[in-house]
Protein backbone atom coordinates (compact mmCIF):
# COMPACT_ATOMS: atom_id res chain seq x y z
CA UNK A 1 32.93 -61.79 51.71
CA UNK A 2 32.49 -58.31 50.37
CA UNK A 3 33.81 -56.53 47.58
CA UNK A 4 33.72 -52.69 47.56
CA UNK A 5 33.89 -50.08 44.39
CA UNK A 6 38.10 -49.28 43.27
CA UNK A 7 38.70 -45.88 42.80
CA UNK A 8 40.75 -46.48 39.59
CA UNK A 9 40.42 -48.87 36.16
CA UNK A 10 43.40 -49.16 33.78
CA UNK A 11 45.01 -45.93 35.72
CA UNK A 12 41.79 -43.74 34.96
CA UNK A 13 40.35 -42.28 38.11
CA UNK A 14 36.58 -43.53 38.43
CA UNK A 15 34.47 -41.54 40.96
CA UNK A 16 31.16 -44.28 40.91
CA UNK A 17 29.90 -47.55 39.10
CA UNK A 18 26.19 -47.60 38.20
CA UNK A 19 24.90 -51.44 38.35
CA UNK A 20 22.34 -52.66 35.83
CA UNK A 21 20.48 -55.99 35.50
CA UNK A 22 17.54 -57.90 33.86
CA UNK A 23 16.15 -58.65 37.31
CA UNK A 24 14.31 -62.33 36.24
CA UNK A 25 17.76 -63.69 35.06
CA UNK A 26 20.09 -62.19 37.34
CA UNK A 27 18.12 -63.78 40.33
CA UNK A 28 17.73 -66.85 38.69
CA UNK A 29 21.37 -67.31 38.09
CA UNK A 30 21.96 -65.90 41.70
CA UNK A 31 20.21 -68.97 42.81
CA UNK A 32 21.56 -71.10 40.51
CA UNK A 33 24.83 -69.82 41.85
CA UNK A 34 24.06 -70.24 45.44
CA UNK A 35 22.52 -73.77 44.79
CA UNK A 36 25.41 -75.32 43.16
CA UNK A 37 28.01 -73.52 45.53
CA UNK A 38 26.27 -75.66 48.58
CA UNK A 39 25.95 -78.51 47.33
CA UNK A 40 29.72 -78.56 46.11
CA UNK A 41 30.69 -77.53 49.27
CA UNK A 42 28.29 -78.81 51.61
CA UNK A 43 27.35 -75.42 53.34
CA UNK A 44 24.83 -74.77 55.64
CA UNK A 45 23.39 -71.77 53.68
CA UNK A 46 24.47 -68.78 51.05
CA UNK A 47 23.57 -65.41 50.54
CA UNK A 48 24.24 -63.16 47.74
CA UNK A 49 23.21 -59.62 47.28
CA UNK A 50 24.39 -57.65 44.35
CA UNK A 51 23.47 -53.39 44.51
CA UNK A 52 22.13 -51.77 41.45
CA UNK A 53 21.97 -48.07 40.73
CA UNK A 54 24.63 -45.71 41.93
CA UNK A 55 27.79 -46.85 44.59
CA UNK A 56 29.93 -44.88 45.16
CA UNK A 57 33.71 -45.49 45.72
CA UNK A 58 34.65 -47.74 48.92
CA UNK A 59 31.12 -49.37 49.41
CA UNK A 60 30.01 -52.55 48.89
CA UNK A 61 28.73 -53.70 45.33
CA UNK A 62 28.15 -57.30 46.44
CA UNK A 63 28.02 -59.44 49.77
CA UNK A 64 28.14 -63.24 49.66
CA UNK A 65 27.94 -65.22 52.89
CA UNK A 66 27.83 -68.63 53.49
CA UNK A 67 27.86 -71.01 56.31
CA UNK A 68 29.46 -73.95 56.69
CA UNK A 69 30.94 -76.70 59.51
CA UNK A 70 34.66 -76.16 58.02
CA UNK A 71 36.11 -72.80 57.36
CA UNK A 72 38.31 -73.88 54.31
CA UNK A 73 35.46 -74.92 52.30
CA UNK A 74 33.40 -71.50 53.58
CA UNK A 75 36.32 -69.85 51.87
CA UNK A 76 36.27 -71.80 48.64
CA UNK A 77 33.07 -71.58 48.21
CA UNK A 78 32.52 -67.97 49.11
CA UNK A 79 35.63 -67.50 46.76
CA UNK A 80 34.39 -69.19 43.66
CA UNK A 81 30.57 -67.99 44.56
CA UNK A 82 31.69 -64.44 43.14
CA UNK A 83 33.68 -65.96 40.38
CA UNK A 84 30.38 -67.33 39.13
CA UNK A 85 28.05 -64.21 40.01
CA UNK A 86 30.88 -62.22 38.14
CA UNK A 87 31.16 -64.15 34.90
CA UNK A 88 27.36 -65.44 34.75
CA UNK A 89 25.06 -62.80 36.51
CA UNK A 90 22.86 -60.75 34.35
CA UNK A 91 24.21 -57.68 35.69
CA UNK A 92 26.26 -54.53 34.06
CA UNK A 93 28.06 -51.57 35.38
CA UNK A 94 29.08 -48.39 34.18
CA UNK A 95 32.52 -46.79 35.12
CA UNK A 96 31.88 -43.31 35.69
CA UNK A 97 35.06 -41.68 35.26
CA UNK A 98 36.44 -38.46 36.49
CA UNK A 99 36.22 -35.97 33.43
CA UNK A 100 35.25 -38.35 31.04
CA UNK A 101 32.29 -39.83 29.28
CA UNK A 102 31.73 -43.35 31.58
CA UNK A 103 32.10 -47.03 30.01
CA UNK A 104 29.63 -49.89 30.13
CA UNK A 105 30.60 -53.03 31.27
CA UNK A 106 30.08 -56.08 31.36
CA UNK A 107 30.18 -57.46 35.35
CA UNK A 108 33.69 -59.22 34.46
CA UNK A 109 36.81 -57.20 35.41
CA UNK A 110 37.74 -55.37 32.09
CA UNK A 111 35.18 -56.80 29.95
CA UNK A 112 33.83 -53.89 27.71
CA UNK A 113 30.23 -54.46 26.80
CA UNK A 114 27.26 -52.16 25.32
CA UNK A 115 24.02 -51.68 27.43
CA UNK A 116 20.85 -50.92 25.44
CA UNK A 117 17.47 -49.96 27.43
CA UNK A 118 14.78 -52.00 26.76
């Protein structure tokens, strides 16, 4: 399962996303993740990687595969894998937005946030 970069938020043309994270958590919870989805599912094995920096529209900004004996549950679990790396991952994007100042976000579909450097 991949997801890649929309070229549009809320009707406002967006010409990248720039990923963030605090690299210690967001693995952590990536494992956490990847952990839990297996043993709910009984999978064979899960991968997640999530891009940070600059991607541009129509690439990839996360890849989850799994493995599993029964396709259904590789579905479900791939499925609800980015769910949880969506809502729980310590990771933030910025929409950069054609002709406009760009918005931080947090990594939930429409979730505004504010990103401070440490």
């Amino acid at each position: 399962m991949d997801r890649t970069t929309r070229d549009n938020f809320a009707g406002k043309p967006v010409k990248e996303l720039q990923y963030t994270a605090y690299h210690p958590r967001a693995l952590k919870s990536m494992l956490t993740i990847a952990k839990d989805v297996s043993d709910k599912h009984g999978l064979r094995g899960v991968a997640m990687i999530h891009r940070l920096g600059a991607v541009p529209i129509g690439e990839e900004s996360i890849l989850i595969a799994v493995s599993s004996p029964h396709r259904e549950a590789a579905w479900r679990a791939g499925e609800e894998a980015l769910e949880e790396c969506k809502s729980k991952v310590e990771v933030w994007k910025r929409e950069e937005f054609e002709g406009e100042e760009g918005v931080w976000r947090a990594n939930r579909d429409g979730a505004v946030g504010q990103h401070e450097d440490a």
